[in-house]
N, C-alpha and C. Protein backbone atom coordinates (compact mmCIF):
# COMPACT_ATOMS: atom_id res chain seq x y z
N UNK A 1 -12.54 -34.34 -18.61
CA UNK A 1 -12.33 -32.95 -18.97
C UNK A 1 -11.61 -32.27 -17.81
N UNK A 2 -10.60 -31.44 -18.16
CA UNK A 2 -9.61 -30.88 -17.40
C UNK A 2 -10.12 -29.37 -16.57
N UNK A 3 -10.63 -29.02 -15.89
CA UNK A 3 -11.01 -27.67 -15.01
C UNK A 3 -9.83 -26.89 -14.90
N UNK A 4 -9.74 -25.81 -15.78
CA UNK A 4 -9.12 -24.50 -15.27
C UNK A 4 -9.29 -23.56 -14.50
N UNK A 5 -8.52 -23.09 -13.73
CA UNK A 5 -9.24 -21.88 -12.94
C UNK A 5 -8.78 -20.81 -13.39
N UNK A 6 -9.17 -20.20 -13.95
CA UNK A 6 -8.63 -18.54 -14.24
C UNK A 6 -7.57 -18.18 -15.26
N UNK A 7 -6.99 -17.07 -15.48
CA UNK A 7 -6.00 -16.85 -16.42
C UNK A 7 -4.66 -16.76 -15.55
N UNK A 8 -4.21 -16.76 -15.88
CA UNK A 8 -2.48 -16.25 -15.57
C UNK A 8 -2.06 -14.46 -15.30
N UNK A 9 -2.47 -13.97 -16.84
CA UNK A 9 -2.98 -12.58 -16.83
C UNK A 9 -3.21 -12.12 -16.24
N UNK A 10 -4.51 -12.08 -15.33
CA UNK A 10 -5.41 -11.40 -14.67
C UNK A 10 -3.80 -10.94 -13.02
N UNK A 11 -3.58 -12.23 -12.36
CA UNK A 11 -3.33 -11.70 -11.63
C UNK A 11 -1.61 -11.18 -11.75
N UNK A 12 -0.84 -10.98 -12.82
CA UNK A 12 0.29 -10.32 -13.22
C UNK A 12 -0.20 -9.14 -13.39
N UNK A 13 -1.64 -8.96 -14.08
CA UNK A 13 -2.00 -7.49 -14.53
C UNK A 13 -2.07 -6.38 -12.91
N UNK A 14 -2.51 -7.27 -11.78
CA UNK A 14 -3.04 -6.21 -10.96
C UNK A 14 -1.63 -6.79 -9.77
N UNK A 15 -0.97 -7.45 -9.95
CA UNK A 15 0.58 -7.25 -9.28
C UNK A 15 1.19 -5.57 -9.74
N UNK A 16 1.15 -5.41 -11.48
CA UNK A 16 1.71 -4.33 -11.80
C UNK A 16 0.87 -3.37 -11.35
N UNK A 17 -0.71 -3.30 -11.33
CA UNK A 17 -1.45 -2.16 -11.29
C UNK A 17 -1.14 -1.53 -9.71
N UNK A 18 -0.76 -2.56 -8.65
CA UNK A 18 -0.28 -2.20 -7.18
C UNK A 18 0.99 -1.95 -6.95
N UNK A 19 1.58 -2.07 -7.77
CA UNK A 19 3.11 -2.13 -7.35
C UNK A 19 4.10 -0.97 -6.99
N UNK A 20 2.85 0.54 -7.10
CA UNK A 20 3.96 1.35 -6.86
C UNK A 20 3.87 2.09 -5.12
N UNK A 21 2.48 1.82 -4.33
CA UNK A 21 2.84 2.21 -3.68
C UNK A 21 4.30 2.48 -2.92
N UNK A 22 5.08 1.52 -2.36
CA UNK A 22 6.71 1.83 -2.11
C UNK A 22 7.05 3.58 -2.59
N UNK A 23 6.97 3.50 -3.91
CA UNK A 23 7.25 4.97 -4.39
C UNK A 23 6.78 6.05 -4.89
N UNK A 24 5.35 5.79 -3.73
CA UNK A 24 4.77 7.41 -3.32
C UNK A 24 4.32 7.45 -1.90
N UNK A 25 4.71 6.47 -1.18
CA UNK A 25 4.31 6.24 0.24
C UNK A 25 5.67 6.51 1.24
N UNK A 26 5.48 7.25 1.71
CA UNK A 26 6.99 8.37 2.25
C UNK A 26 7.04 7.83 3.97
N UNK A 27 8.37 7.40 4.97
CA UNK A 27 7.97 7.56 6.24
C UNK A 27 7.71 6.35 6.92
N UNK A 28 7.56 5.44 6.12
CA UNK A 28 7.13 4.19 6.87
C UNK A 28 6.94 2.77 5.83
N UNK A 29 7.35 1.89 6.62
CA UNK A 29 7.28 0.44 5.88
C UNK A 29 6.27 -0.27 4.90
N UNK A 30 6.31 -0.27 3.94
CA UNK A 30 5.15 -0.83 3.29
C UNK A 30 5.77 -2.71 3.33
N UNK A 31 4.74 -3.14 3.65
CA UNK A 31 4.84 -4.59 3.43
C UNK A 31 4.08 -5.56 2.07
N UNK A 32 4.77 -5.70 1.01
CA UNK A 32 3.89 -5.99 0.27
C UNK A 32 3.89 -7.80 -0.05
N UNK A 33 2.63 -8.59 0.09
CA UNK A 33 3.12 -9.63 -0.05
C UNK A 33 1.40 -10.06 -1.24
N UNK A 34 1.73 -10.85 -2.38
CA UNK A 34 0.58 -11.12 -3.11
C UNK A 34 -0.50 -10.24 -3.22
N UNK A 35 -1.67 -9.87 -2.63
CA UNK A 35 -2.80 -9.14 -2.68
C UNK A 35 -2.79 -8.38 -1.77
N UNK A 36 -1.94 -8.14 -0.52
CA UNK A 36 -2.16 -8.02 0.78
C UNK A 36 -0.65 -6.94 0.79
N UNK A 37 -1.37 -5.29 1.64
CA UNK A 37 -0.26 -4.44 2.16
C UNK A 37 -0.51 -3.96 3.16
N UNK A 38 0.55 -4.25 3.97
CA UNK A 38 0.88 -3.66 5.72
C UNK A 38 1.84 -2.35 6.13
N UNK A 39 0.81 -1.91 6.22
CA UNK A 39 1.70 -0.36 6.35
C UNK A 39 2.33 -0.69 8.05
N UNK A 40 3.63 -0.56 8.07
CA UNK A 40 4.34 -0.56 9.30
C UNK A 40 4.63 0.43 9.95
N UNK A 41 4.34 1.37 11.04
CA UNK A 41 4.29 2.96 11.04
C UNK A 41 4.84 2.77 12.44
N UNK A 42 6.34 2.63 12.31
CA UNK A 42 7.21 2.55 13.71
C UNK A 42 7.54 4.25 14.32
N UNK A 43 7.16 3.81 15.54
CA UNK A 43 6.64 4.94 16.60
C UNK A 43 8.22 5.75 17.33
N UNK A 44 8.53 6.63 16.72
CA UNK A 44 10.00 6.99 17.11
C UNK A 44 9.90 8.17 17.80
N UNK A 45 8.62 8.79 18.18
CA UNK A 45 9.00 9.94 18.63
C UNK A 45 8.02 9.65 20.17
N UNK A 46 8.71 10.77 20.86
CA UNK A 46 8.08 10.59 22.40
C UNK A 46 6.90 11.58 22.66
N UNK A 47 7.03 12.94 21.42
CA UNK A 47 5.81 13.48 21.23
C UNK A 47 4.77 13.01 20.79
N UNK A 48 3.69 13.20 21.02
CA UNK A 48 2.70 12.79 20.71
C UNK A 48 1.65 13.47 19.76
N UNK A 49 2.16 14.69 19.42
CA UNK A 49 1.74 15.58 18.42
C UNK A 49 2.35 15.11 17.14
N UNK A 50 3.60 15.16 17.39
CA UNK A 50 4.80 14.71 16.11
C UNK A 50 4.39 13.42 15.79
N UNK A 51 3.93 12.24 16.49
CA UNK A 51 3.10 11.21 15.81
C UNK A 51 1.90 11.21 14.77
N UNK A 52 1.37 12.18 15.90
CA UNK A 52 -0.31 12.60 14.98
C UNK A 52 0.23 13.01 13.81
N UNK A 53 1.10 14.45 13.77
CA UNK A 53 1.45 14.84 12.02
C UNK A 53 2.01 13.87 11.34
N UNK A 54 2.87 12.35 12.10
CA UNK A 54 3.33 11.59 10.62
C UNK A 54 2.46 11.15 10.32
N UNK A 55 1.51 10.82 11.13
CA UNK A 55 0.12 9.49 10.97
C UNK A 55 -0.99 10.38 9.82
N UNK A 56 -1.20 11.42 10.36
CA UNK A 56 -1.90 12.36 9.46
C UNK A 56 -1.43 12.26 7.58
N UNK A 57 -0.44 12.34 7.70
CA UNK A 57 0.69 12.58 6.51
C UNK A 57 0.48 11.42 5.82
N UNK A 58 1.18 10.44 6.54
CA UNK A 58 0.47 8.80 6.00
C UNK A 58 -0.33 8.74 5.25
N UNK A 59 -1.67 8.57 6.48
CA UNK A 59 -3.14 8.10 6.02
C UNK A 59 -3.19 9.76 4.67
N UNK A 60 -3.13 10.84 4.49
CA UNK A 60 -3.41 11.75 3.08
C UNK A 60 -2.73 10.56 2.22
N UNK A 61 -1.40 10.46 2.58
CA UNK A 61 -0.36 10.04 0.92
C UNK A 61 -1.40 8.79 0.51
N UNK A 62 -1.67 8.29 1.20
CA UNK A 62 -2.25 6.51 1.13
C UNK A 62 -3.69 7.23 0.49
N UNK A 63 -4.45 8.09 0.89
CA UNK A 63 -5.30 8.23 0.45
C UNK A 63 -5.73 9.11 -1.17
N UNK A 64 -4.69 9.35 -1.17
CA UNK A 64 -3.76 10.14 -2.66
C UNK A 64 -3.45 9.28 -3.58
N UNK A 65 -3.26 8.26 -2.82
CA UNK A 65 -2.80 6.80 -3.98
C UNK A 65 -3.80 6.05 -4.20
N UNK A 66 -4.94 5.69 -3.50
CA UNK A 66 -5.73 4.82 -3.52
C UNK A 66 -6.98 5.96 -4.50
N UNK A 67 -6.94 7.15 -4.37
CA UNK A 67 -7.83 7.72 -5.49
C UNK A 67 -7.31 8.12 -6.82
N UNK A 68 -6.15 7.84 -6.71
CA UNK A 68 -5.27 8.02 -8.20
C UNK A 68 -5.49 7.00 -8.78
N UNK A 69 -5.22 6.02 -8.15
CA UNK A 69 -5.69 4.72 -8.60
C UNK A 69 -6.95 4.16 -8.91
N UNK A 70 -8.04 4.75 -8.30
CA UNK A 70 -9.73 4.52 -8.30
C UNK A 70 -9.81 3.18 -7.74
N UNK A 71 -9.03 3.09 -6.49
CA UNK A 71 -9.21 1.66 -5.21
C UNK A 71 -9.95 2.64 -4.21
């Protein structure tokens, strides 16, 4: 008897259900690879305030997406 593991489905369904951060995540690199995303948040300014407000900005949008989503 032949052992399957799982459906096919399942993980096409939650490729699409993730797939939009890119286009609501503003400012910085999203890395998306299988299950797994790396936010890349390259450091261009010499202020250190002007960091805090992108980083601030970030972590809201990310957190805007992840409760829209109910992750």
């Amino acid at each position: 008897m032949e052992m399957k593991q799982g459906l096919v489905l399942g993980p096409l369904l939650f490729l699409l259900y993730i797939n939009d951060p890119p286009l609501n995540i503003h400012g910085t690199n999203l890395v998306m690879f299988a299950d797994d995303i790396n936010v890349l948040h390259v450091i261009t300014d010499n202020d250190v305030c002007a960091f805090q407000r992108k980083t601030d900005r970030l972590i809201a949008e990310l957190e805007i997406w992840f409760n829209r989503d109910d992750l």
